[in-house]
Protein backbone atom coordinates (compact mmCIF):
# COMPACT_ATOMS: atom_id res chain seq x y z
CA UNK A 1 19.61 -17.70 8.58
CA UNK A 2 19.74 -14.28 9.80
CA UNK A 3 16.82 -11.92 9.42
CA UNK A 4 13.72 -10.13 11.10
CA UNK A 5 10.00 -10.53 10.12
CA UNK A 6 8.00 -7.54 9.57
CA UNK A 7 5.24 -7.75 11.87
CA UNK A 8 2.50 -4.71 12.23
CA UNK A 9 0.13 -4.92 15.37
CA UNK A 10 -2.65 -5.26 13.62
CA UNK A 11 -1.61 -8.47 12.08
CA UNK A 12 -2.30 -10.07 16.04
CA UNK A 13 -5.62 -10.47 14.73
CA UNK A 14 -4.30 -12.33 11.74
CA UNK A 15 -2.04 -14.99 13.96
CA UNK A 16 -5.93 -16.06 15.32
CA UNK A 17 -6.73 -17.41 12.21
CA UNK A 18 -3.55 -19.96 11.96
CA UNK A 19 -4.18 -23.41 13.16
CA UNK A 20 -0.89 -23.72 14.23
CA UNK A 21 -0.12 -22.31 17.99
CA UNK A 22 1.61 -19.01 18.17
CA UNK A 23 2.90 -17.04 21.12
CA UNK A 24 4.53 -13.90 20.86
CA UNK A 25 7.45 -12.68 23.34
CA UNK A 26 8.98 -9.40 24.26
CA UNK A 27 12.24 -8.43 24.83
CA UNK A 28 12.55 -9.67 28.48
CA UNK A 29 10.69 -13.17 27.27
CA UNK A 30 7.27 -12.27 28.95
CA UNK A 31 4.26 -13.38 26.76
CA UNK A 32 2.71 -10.79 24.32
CA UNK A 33 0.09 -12.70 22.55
CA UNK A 34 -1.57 -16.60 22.47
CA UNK A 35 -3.34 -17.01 19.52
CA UNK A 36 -6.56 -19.48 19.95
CA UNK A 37 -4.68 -22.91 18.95
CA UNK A 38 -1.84 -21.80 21.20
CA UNK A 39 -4.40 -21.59 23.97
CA UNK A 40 -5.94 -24.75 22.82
CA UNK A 41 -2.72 -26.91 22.70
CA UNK A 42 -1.49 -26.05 26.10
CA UNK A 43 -5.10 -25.76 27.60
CA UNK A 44 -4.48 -22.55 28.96
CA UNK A 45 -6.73 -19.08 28.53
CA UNK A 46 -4.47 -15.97 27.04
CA UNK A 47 -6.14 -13.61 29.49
CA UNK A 48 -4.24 -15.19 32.71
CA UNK A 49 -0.55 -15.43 31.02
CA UNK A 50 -0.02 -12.11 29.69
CA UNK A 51 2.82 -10.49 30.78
CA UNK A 52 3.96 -13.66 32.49
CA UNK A 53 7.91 -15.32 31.81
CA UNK A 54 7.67 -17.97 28.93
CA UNK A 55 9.12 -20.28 31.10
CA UNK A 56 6.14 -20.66 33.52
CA UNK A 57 3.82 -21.51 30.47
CA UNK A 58 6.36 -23.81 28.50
CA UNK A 59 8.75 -24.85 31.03
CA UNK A 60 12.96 -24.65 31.41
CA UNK A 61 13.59 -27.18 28.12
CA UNK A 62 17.44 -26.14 27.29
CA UNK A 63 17.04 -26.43 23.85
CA UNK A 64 14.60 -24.12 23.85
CA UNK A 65 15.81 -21.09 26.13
CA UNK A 66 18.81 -21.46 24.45
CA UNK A 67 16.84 -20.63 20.93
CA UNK A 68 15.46 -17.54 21.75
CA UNK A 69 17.92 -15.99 23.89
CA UNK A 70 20.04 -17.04 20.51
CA UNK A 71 17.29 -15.33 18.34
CA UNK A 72 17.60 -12.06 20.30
CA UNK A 73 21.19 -11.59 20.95
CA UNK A 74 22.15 -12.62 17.07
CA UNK A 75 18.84 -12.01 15.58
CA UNK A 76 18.23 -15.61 13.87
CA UNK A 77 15.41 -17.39 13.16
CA UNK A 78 15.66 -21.32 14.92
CA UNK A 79 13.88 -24.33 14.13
CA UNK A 80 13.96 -27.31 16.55
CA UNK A 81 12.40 -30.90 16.26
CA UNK A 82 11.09 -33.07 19.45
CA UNK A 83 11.37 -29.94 21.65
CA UNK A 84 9.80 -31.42 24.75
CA UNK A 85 7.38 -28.68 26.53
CA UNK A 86 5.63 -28.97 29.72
CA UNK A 87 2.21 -27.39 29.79
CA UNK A 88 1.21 -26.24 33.59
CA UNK A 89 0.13 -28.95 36.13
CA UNK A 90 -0.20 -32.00 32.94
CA UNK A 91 1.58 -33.89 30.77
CA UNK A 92 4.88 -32.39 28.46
CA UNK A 93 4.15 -32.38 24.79
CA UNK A 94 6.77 -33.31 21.90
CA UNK A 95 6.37 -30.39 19.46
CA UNK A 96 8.43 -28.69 16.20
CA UNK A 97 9.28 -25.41 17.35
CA UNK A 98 10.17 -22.57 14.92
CA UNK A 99 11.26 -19.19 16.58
CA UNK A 100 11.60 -16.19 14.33
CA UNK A 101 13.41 -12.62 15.61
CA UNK A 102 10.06 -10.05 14.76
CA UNK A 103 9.51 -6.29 15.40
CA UNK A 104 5.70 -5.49 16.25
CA UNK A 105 3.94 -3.66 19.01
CA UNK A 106 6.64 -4.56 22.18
CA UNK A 107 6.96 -8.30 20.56
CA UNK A 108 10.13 -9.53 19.75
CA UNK A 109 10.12 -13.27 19.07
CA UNK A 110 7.46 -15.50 17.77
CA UNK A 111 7.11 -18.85 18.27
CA UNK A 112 5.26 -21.54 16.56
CA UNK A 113 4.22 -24.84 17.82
CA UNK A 114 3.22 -28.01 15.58
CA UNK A 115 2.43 -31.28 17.29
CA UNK A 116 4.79 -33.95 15.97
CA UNK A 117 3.20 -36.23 13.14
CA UNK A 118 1.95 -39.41 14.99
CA UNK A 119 3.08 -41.46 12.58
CA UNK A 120 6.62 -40.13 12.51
CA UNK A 121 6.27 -40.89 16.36
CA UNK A 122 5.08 -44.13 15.88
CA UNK A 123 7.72 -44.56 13.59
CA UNK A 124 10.39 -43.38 16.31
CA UNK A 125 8.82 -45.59 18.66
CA UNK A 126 9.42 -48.40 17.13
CA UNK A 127 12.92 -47.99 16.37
CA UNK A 128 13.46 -47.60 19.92
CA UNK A 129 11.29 -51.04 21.13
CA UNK A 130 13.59 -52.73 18.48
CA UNK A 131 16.44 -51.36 20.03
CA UNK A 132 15.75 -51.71 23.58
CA UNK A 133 14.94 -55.28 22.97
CA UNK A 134 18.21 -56.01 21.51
CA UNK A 135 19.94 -54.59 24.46
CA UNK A 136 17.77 -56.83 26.56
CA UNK A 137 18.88 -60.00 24.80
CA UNK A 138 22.60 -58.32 24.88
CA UNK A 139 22.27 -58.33 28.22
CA UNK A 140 20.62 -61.64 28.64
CA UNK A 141 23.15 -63.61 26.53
CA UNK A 142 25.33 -62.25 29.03
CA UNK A 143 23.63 -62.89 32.06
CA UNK A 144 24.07 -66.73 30.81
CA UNK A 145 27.60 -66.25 30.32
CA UNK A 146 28.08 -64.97 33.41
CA UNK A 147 26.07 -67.11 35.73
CA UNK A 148 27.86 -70.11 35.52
CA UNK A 149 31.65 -69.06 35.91
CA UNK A 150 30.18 -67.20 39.29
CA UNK A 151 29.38 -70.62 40.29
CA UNK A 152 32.54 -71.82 40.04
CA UNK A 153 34.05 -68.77 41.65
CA UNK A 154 31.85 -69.05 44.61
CA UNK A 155 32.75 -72.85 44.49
CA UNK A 156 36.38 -72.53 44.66
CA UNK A 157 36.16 -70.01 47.29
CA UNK A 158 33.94 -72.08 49.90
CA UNK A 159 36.54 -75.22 49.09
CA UNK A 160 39.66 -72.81 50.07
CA UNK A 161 37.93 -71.59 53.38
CA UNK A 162 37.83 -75.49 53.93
CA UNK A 163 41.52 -75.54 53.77
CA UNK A 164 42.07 -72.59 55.52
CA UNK A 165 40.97 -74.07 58.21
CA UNK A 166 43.85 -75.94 58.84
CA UNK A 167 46.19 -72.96 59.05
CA UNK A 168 47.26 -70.72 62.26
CA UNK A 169 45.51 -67.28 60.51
CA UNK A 170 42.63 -68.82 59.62
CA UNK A 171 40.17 -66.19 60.76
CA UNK A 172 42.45 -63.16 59.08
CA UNK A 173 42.40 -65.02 55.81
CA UNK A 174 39.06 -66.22 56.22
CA UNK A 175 37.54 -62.58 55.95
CA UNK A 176 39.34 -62.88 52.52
CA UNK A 177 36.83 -65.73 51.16
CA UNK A 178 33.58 -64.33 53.02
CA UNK A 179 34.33 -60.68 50.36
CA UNK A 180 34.63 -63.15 47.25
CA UNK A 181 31.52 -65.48 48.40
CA UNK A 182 29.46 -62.74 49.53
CA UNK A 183 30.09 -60.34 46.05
CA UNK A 184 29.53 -64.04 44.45
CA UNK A 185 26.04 -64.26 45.81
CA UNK A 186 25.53 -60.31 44.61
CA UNK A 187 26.16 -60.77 41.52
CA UNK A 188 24.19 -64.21 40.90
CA UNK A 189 21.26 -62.61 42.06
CA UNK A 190 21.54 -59.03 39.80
CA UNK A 191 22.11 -62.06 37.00
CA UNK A 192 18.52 -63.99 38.58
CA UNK A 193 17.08 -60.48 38.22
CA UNK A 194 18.36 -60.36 34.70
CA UNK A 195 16.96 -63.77 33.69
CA UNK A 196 13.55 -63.43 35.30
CA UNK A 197 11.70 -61.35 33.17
CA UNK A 198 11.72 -64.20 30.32
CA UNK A 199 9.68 -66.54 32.71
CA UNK A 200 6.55 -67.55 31.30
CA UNK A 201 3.05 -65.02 32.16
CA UNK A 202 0.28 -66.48 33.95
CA UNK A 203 -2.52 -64.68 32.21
CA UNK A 204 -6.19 -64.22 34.39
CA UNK A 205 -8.71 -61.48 35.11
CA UNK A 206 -7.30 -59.17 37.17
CA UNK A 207 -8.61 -55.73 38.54
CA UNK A 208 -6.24 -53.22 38.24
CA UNK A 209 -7.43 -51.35 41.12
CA UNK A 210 -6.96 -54.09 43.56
CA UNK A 211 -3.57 -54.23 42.24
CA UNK A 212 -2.34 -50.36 42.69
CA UNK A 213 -3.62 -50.97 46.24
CA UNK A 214 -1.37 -53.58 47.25
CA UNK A 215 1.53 -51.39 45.92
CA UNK A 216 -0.44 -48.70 47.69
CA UNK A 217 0.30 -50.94 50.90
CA UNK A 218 3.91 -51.63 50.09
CA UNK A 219 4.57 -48.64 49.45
CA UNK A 220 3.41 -46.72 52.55
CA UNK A 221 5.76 -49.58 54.29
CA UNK A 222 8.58 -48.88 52.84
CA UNK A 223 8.34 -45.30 52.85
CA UNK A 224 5.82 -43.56 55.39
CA UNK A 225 6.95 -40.10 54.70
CA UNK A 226 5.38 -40.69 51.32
CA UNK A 227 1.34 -39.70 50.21
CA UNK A 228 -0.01 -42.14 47.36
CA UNK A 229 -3.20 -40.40 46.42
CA UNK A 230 -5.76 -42.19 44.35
CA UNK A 231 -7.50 -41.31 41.07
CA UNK A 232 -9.47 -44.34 40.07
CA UNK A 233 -12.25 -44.42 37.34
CA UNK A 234 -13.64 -47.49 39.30
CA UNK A 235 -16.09 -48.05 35.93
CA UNK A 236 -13.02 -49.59 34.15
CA UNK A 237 -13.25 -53.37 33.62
CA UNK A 238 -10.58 -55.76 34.64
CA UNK A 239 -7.24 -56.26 32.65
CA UNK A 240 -6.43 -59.92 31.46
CA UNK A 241 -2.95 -59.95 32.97
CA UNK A 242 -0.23 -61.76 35.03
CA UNK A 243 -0.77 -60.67 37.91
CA UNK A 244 2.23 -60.96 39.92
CA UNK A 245 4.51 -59.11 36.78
CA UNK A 246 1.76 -56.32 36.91
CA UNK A 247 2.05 -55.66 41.09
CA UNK A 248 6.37 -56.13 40.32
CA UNK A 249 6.22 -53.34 37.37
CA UNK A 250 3.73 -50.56 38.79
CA UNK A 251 5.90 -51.36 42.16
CA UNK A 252 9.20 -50.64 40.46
CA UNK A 253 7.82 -47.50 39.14
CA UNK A 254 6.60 -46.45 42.54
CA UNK A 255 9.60 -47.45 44.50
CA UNK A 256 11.60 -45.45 41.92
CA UNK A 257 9.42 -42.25 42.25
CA UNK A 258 9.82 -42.87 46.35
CA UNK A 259 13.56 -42.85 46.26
CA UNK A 260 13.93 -39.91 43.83
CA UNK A 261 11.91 -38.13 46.32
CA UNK A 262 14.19 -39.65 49.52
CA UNK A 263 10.91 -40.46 51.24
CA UNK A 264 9.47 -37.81 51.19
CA UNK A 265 6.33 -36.18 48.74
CA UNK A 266 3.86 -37.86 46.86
CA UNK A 267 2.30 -39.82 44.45
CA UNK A 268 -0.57 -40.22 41.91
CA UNK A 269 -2.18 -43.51 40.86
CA UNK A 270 -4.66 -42.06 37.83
CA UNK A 271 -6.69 -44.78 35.75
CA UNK A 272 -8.42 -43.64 32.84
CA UNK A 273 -9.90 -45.52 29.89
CA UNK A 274 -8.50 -44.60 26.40
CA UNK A 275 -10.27 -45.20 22.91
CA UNK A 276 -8.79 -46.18 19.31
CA UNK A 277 -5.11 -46.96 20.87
CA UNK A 278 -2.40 -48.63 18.62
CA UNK A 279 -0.32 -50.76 21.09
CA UNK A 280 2.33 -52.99 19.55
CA UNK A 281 1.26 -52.28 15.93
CA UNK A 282 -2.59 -53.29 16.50
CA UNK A 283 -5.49 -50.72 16.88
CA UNK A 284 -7.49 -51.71 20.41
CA UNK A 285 -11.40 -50.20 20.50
CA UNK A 286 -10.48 -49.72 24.13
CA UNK A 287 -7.48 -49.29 26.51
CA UNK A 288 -6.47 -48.81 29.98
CA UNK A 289 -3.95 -45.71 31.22
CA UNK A 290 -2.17 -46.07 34.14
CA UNK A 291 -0.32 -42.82 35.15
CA UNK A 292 2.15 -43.21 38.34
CA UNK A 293 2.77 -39.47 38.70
CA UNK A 294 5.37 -38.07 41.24
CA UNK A 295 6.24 -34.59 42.38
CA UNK A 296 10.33 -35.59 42.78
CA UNK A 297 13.46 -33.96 41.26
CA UNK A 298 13.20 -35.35 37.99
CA UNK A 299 14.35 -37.86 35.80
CA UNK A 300 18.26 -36.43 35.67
CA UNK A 301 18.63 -35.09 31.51
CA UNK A 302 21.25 -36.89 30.65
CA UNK A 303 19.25 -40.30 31.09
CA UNK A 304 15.87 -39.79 30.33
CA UNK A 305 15.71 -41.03 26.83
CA UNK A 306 17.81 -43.96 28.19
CA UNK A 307 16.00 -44.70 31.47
CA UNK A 308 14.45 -48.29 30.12
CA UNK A 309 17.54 -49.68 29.04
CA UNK A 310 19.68 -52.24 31.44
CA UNK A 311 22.05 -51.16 34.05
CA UNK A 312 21.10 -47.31 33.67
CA UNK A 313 20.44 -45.47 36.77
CA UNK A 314 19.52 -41.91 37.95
CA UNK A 315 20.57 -42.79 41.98
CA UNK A 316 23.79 -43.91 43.31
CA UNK A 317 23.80 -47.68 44.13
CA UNK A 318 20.70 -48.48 41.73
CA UNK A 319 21.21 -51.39 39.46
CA UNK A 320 19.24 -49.96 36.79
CA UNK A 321 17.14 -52.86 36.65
CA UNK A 322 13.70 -51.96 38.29
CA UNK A 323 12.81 -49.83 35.21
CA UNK A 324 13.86 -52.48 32.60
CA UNK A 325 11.90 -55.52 34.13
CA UNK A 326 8.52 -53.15 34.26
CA UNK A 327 8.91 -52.52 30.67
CA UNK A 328 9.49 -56.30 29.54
CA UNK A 329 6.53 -57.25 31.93
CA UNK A 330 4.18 -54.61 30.40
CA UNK A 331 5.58 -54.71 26.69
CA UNK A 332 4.42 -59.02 27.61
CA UNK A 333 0.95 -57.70 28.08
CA UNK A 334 0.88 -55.94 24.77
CA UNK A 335 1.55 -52.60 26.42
CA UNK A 336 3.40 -49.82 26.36
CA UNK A 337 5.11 -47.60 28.86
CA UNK A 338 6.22 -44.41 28.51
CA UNK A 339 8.10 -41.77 30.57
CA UNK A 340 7.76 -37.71 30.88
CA UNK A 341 9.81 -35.87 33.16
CA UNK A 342 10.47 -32.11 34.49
CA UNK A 343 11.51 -31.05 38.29
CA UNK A 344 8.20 -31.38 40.44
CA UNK A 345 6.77 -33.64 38.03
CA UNK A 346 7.22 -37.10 36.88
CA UNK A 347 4.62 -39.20 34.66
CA UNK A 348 5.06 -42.83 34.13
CA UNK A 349 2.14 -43.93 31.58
CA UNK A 350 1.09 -47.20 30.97
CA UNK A 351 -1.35 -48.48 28.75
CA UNK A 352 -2.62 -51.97 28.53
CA UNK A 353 -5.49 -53.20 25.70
CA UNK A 354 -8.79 -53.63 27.41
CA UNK A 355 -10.79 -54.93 23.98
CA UNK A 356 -10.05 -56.48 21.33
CA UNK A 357 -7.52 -56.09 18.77
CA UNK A 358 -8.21 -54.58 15.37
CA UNK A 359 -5.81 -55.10 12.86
């Protein structure tokens, strides 16, 4: 709907006592006003943005610059759901977003922030688990399928070599059979890849911190232009766990974050401990978070919400698998795993129960 709010200045004062955050814009988008819960919810003091561009507090989300420079060319009001904002240096946020067209004191657009409903989230969350795990059998009904015809490709192609033998251009036509046995062997072993994260876990006490430093290790291998800096709360117990499918998922995540960043920039292993957590639809006294934190590119937009699912890929020549496997190894341990992204920032956050369920 079209339309413009009345707004005098001395209602500022009244936008203090809302307990939803408000931030008030002017004409060129530079902040006019952050109202106390607006502070609160992006942990940041009014005093030091004022006058600053929107997007350095909230970030370049598309949806969003495209609502207000909407609301002040036509002079309409916007509401957006699951408007993902970044707050400065930390984690985004998924918020409702309403922006209204206003006329008060050099402001020109108010905006108002609600946290999304946690259970709605929860709600979303599941949906998508269910979802992803259907593609994962998909693909794993598939992998069967496939396997075995490969076999008999490869077969077939290693018994006419044999023969080929025999002939005068043998070693032309032999280059022929090497392409079909050697794309054989590729694809069996994306199809191993496929199949392997059904194997049975190995459950044991396991310290968590010995484990980020052996990725540390491989890691700084692999890629020696790259800093892994550590974070550790070193009071955490340890995590009952398979440990191999931990070191394989945390070192997907990190070889990921390496590659996006072609070798170059760094890395954050953060452990925290995290109270009153509902992981896979029981309440846990007591978690673990694991954040793998990169300052790469980006997770590209077009892929983020599909990053987890089979055969998807952000770099040229990925298989799209490394992502996949760490979620079926962690969602094994009664985790979760979830992924924020913005350029210079990446979060990968895993939690895994440390106590007790509750149901």
């Amino acid at each position: 709907m079209t339309g413009m709010k009345e707004l005098k200045p001395s209602a500022f004062a009244g936008l203090d006592l809302l307990s939803s955050a408000v931030i008030l814009l002017d004409e060129r988008q530079l902040i006019r006003h952050l109202n106390p819960a607006a502070e609160n919810l992006l942990s940041v003091a009014e005093r030091t943005w004022l006058g600053r561009p929107m997007t350095q507090l909230l970030g370049t989300s598309t949806i969003l610059v495209a609502a207000l420079d909407s609301a002040l060319k036509n002079n309409w009001s916007y509401t957006g759901h699951d408007i993902v904002v970044a707050r400065p240096d930390s984690e985004a946020l998924h918020l409702d977003c309403t922006v209204t067209p206003i006329e008060a004191n050099g402001a020109r657009l108010l905006l108002e922030f609600r946290l999304i409903d946690q259970q709605l989230k929860a709600s979303r969350e599941e949906r998508a688990a269910m979802q992803q795990q259907a593609n994962r059998e998909l693909i794993r009904n598939l992998a069967h399928e496939i396997k075995n015809p490969l076999g008999g490709i490869r077969g077939s192609a290693q018994l006419l070599e044999r023969e080929l033998g025999m002939l005068e251009n043998a070693p032309a036509l032999r280059e022929y059979t090497q392409v079909i046995i050697k794309e054989a062997d590729r694809l069996q072993d994306l199809m191993q890849r496929l199949l392997s994260s059904h194997r049975a876990m190995q459950p044991a006490q396991v310290s968590i911190h010995e484990i980020l430093e052996r990725v540390r290790r491989l890691i700084h291998a692999e890629y020696s232009g790259v800093r892994v800096r550590r974070d550790y709360d070193t009071s955490l117990p340890d995590v009952t766990g398979d440990r191999e499918q931990l070191i394989q998922a945390i070192l997907n995540i990190a070889r990921n974050a390496a590659q996006a960043m072609h070798g170059q920039g760094e890395i954050i292993f953060r452990t925290r401990a995290d109270r009153q957590v509902t992981l896979a639809k029981r309440r846990y006294p007591l978690a673990l978070e694991l954040q793998v934190i990169d300052n790469g590119p980006g997770i590209p937009e077009d892929i983020r919400d599909k990053i987890f699912y089979p055969l998807v890929s952000g770099r040229e020549g990925g298989s799209g698998l490394g992502l996949t496997l760490a979620q079926s190894f962690i969602q094994q341990h009664q985790g979760s795993i979830e992924a924020e992204s913005r350029p210079g920032r990446t979060c990968f956050a895993i939690r895994l129960p440390l106590a007790s369920a509750k149901e």
